[in-house]
C-alpha atoms as a PDB file:
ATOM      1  CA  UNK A   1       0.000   0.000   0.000  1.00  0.00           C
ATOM      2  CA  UNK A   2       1.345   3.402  -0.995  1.00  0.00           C
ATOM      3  CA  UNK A   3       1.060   6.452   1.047  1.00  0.00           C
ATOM      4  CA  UNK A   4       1.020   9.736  -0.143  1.00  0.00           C
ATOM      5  CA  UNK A   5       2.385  12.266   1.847  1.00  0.00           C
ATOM      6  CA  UNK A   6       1.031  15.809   1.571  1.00  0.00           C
ATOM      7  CA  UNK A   7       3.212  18.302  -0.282  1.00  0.00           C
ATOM      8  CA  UNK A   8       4.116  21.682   0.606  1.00  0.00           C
ATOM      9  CA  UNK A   9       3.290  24.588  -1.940  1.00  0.00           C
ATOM     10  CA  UNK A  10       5.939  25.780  -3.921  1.00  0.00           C
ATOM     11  CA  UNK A  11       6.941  29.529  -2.264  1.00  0.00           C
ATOM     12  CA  UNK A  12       5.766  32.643  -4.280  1.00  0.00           C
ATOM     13  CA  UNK A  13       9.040  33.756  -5.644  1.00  0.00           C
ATOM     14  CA  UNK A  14       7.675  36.477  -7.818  1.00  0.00           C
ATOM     15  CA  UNK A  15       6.178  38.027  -5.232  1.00  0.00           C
ATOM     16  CA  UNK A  16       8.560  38.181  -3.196  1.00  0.00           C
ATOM     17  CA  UNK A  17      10.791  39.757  -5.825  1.00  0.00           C
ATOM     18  CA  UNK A  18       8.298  42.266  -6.536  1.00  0.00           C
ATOM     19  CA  UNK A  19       8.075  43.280  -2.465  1.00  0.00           C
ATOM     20  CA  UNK A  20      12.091  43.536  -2.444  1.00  0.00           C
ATOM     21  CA  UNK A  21      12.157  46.003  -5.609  1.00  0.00           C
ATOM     22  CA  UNK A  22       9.207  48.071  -4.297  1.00  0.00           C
ATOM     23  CA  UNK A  23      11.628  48.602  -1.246  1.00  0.00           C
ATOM     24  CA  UNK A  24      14.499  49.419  -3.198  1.00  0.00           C
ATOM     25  CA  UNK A  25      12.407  52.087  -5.338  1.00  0.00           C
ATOM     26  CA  UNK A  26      11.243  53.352  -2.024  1.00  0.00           C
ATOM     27  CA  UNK A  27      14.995  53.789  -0.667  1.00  0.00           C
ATOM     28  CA  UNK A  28      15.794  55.486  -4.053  1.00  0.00           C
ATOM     29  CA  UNK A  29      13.431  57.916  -3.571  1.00  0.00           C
ATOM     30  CA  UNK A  30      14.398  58.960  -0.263  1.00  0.00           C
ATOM     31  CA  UNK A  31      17.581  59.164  -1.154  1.00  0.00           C
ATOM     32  CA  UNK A  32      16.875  61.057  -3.854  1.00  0.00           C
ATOM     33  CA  UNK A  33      14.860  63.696  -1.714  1.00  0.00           C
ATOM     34  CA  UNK A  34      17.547  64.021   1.213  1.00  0.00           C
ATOM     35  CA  UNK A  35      20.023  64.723  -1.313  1.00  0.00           C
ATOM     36  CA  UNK A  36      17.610  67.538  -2.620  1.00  0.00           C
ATOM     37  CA  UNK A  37      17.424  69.043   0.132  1.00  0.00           C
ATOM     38  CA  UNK A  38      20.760  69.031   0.901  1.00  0.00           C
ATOM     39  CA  UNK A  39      21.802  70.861  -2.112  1.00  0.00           C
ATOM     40  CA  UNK A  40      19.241  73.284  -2.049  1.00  0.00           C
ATOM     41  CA  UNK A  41      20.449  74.077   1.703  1.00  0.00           C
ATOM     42  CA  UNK A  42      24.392  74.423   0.268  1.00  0.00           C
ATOM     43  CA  UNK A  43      22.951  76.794  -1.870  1.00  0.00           C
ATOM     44  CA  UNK A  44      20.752  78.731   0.074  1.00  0.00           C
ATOM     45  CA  UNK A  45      24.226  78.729   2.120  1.00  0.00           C
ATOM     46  CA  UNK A  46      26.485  79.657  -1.160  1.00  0.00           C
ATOM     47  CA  UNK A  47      23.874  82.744  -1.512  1.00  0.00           C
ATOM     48  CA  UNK A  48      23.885  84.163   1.841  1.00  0.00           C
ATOM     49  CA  UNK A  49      27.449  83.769   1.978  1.00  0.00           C
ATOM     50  CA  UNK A  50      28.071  86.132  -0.969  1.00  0.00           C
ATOM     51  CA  UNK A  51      25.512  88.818   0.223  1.00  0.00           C
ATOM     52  CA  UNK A  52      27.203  88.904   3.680  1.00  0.00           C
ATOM     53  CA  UNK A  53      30.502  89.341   1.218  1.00  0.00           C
ATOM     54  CA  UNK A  54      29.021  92.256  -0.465  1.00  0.00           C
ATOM     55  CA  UNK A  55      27.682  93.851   2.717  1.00  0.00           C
ATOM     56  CA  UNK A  56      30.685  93.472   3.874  1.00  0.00           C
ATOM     57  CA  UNK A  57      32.784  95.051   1.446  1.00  0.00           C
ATOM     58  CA  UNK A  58      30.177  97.861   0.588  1.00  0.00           C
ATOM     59  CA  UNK A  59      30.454  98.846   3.680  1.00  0.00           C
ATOM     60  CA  UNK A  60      34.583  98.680   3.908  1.00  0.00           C
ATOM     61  CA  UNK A  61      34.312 100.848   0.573  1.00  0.00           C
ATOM     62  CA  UNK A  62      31.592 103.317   2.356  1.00  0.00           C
ATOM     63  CA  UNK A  63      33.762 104.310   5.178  1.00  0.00           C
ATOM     64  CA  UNK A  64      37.159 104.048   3.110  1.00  0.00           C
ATOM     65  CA  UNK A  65      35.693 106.993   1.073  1.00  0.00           C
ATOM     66  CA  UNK A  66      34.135 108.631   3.769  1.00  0.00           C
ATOM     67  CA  UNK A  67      37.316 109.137   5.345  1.00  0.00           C
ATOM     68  CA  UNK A  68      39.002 110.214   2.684  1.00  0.00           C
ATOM     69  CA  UNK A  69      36.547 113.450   2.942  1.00  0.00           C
ATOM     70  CA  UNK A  70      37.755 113.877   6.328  1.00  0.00           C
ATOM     71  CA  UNK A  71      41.186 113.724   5.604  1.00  0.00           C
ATOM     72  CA  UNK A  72      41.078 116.210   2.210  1.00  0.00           C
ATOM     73  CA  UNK A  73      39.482 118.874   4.853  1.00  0.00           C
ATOM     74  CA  UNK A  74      42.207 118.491   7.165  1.00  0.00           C
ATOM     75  CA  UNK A  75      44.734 118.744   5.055  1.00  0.00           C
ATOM     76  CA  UNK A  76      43.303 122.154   3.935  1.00  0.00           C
ATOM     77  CA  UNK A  77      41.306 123.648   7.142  1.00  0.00           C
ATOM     78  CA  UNK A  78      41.334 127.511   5.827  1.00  0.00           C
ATOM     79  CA  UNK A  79      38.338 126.411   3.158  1.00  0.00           C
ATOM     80  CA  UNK A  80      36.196 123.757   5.613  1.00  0.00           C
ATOM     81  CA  UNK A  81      33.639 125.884   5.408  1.00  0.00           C
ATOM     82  CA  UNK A  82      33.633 125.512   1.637  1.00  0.00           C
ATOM     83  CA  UNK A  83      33.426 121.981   1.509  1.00  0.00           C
ATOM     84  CA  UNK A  84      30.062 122.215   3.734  1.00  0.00           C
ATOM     85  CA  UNK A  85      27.452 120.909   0.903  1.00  0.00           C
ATOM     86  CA  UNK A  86      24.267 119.977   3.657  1.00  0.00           C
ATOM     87  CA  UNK A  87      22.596 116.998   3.151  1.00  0.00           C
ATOM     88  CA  UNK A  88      19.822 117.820   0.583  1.00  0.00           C
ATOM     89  CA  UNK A  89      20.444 115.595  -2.394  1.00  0.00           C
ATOM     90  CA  UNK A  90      23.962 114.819  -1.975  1.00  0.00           C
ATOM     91  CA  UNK A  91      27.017 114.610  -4.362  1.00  0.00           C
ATOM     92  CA  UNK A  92      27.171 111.705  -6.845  1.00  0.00           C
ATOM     93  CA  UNK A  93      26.193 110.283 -10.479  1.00  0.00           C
ATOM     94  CA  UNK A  94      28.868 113.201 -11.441  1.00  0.00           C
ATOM     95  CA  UNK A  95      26.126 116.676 -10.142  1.00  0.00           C
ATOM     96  CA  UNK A  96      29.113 118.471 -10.350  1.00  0.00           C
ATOM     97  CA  UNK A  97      30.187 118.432 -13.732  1.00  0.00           C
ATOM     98  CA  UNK A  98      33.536 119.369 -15.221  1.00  0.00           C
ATOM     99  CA  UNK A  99      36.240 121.024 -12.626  1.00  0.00           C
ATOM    100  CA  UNK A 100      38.235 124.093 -13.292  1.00  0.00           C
ATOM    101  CA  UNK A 101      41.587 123.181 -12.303  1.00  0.00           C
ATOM    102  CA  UNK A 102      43.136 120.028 -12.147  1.00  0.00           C
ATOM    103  CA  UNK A 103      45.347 120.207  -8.882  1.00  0.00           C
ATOM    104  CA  UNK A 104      47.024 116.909  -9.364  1.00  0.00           C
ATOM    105  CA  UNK A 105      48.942 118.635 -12.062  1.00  0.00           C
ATOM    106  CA  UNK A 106      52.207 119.820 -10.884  1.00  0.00           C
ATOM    107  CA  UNK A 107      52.244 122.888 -12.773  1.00  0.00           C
ATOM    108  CA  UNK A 108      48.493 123.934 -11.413  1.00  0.00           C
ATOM    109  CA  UNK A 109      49.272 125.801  -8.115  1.00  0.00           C
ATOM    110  CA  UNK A 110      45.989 125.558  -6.593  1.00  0.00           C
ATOM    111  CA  UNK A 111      44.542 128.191  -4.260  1.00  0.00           C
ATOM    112  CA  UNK A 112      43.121 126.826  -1.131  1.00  0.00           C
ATOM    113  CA  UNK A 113      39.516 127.451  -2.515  1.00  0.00           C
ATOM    114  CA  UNK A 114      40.142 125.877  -5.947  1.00  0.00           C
ATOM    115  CA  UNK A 115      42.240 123.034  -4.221  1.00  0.00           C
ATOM    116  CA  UNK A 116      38.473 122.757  -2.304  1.00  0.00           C
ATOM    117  CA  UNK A 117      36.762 122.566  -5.556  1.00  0.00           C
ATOM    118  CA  UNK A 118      38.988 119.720  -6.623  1.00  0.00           C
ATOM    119  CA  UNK A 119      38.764 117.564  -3.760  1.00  0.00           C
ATOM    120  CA  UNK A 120      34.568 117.998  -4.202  1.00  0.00           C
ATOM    121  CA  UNK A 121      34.786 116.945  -7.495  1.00  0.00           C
ATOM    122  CA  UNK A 122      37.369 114.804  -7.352  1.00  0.00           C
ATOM    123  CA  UNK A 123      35.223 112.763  -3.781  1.00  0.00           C
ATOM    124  CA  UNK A 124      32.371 112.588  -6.147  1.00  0.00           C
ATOM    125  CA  UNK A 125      34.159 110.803  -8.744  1.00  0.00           C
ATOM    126  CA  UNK A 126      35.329 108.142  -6.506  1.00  0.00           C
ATOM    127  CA  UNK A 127      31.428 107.604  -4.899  1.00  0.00           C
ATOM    128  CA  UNK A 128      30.554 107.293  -8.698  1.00  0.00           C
ATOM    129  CA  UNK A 129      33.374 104.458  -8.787  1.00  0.00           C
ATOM    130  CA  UNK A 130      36.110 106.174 -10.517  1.00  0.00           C
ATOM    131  CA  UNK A 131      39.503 105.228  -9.310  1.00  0.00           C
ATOM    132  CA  UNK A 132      38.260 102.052  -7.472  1.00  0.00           C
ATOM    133  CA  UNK A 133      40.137  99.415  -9.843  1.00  0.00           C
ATOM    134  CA  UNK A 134      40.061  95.521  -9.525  1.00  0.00           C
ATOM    135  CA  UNK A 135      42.911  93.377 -10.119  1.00  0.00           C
ATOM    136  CA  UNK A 136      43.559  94.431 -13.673  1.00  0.00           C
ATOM    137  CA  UNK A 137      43.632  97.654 -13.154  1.00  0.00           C
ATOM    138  CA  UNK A 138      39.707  98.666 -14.433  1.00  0.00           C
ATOM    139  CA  UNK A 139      37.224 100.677 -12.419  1.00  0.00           C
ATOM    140  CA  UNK A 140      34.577  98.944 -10.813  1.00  0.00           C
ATOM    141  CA  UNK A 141      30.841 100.418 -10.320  1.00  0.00           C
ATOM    142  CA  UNK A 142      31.648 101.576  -6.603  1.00  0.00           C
ATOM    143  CA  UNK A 143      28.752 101.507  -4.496  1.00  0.00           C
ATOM    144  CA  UNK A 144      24.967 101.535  -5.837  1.00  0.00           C
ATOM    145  CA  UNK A 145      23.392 104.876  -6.194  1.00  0.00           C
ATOM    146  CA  UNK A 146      25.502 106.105  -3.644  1.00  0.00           C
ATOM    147  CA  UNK A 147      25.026 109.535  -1.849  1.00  0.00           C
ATOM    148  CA  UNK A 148      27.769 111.491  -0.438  1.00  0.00           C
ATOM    149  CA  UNK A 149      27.206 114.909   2.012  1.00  0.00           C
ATOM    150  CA  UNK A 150      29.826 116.802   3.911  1.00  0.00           C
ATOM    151  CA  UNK A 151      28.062 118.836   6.590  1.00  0.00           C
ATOM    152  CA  UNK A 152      30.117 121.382   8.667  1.00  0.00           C
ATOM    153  CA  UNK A 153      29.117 123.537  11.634  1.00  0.00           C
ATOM    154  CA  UNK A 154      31.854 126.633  12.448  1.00  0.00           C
ATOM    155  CA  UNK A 155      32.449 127.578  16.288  1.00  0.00           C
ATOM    156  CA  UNK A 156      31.091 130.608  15.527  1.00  0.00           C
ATOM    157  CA  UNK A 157      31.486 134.154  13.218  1.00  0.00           C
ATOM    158  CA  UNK A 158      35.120 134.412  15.052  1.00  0.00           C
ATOM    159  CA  UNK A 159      36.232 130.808  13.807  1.00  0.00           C
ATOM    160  CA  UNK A 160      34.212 130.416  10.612  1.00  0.00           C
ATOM    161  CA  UNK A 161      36.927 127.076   9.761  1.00  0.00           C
ATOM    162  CA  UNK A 162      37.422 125.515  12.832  1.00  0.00           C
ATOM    163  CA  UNK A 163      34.473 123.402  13.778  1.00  0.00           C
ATOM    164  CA  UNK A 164      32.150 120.056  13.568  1.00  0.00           C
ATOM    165  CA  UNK A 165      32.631 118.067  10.473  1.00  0.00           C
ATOM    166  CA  UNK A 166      29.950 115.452   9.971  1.00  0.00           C
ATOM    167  CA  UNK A 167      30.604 112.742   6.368  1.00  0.00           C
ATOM    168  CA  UNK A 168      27.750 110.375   5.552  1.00  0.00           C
ATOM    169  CA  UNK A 169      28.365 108.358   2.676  1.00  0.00           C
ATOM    170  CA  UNK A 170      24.723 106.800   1.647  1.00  0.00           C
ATOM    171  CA  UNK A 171      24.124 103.527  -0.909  1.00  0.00           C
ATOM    172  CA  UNK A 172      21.112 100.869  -1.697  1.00  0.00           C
ATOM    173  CA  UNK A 173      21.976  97.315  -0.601  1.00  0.00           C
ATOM    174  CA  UNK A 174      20.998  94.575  -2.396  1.00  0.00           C
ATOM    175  CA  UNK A 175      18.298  93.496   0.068  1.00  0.00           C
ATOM    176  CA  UNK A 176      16.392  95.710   2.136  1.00  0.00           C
ATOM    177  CA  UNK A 177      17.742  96.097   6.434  1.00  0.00           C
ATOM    178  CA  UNK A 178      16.690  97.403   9.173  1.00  0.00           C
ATOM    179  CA  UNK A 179      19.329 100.119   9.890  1.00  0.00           C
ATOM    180  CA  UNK A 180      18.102 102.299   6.991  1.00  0.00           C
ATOM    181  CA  UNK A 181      18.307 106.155   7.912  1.00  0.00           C
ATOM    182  CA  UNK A 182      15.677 106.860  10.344  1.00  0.00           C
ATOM    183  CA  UNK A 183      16.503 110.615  11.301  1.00  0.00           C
ATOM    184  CA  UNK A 184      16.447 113.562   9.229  1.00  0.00           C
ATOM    185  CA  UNK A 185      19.932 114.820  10.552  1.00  0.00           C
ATOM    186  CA  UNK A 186      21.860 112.055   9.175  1.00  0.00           C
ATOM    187  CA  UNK A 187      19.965 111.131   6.011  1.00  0.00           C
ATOM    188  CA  UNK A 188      21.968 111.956   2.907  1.00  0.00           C
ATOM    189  CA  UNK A 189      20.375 112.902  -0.514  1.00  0.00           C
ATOM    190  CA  UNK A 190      16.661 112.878  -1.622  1.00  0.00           C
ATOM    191  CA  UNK A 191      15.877 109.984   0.609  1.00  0.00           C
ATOM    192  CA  UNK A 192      12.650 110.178   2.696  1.00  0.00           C
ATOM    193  CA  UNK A 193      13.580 109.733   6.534  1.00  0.00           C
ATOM    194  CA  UNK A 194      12.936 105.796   7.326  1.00  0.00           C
ATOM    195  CA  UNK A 195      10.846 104.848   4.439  1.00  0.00           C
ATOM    196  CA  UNK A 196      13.775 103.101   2.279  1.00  0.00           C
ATOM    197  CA  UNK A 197      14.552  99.968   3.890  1.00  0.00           C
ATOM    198  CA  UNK A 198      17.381  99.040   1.211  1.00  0.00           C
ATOM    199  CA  UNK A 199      19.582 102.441   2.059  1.00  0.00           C
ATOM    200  CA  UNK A 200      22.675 101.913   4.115  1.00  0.00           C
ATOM    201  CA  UNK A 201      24.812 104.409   5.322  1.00  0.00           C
ATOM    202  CA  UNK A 202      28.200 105.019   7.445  1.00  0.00           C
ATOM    203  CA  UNK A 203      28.371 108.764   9.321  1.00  0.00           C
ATOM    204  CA  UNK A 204      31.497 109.726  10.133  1.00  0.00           C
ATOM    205  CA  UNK A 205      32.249 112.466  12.647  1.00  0.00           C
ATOM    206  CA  UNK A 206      35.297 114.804  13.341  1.00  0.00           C
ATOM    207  CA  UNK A 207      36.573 118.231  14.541  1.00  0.00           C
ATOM    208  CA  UNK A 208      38.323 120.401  12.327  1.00  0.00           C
ATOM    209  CA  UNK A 209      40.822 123.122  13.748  1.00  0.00           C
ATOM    210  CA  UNK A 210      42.331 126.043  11.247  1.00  0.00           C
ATOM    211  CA  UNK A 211      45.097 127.429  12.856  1.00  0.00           C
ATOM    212  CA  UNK A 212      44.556 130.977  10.846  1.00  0.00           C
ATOM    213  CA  UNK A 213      41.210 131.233  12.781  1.00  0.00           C
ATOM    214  CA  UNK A 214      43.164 131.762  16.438  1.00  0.00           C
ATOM    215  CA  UNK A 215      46.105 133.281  14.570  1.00  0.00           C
ATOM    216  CA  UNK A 216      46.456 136.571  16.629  1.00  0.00           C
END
């Protein structure tokens, strides 16, 4: 007499393969995605790292120019007075137009007023971006729709040179901030006080002394 013995049934191997690759496309895809948003984050990094670099060196370039104001009133104190130009609209985008003498020439022997007139013109070139090269030598835009204003307040009728010298140098960022002028005494150029959030600016203050104004 023959037995049969019961048989097992054969295992499902195709769907078994189809459970492994739905895994596998599942482990793609989040791969896929976490790699996403990694590189969007690097470049949401990249970005904010080169607007903190122009910031940066908009603002190095603000105050390098700004003191160079100071500095062209100390070095001629009899005409500080001249150099006063409020802060109404501002010098730049070349409001000055062509200068009468040139007093880097060596054979131009400036006056102290026209040596005055010079440095004016010559400031407003270099908030336009004139003499700011790169590394080969070319001039670069500057700063963007900058503003500069020289304001100077004498000691009085009996020292009409010697007194408070106030620089602003004014520019629009590239994103708006919350530091944008917010009083009238130290907003430069045709700016409303506090209403534009994308204009920086970097005030400089000094004293000014002309020796001809104690002279006895």
């Amino acid at each position: 007499m023959t037995t049969l013995m019961p048989t097992s049934p054969a295992p499902d191997v195709s769907r078994r393969r189809t459970a492994q690759g739905g895994f596998a496309l599942i482990e793609i895809m989040v791969t896929v995605l976490v790699i996403t948003f990694g590189l969007i984050s690097l470049a949401g990094l990249q970005l904010a790292t080169k607007s903190g670099g122009n910031t940066s060196y908009q603002r190095t370039l603000a105050l390098t120019v700004a003191n160079e104001m100071i500095e062209r009133v100390s070095l001629n104190p009899s005409q500080a007075a001249a150099y006063h130009t409020g802060l109404g609209t501002g010098l730049g985008r070349g409001s000055l137009g062509a200068v009468g003498t040139d007093c880097t020439v060596a054979a131009n022997s400036c006056t102290p007023a026209q040596l005055a007139a010079w440095d004016l013109w010559n400031w407003e070139r270099r908030l336009d971006g004139a003499g700011i090269l790169d590394v080969n030598n070319n001039d670069t835009s500057g700063l963007l729709e900058a503003r500069g204003c020289v304001v100077f307040t004498s000691d009085g009728a009996a020292s009409p040179n010697s007194g408070q010298l106030r620089v602003i140098v004014s520019w629009r960022a590239l994103t708006d901030t919350t530091d944008a002028a917010t009083t009238a005494a130290t907003t430069c150029g045709a700016v409303g006080t506090g209403t534009d959030a994308g204009r920086q600016q970097v005030v400089l203050n000094s004293y000014v002394i002309n020796p001809g104004d104690y002279a006895p």
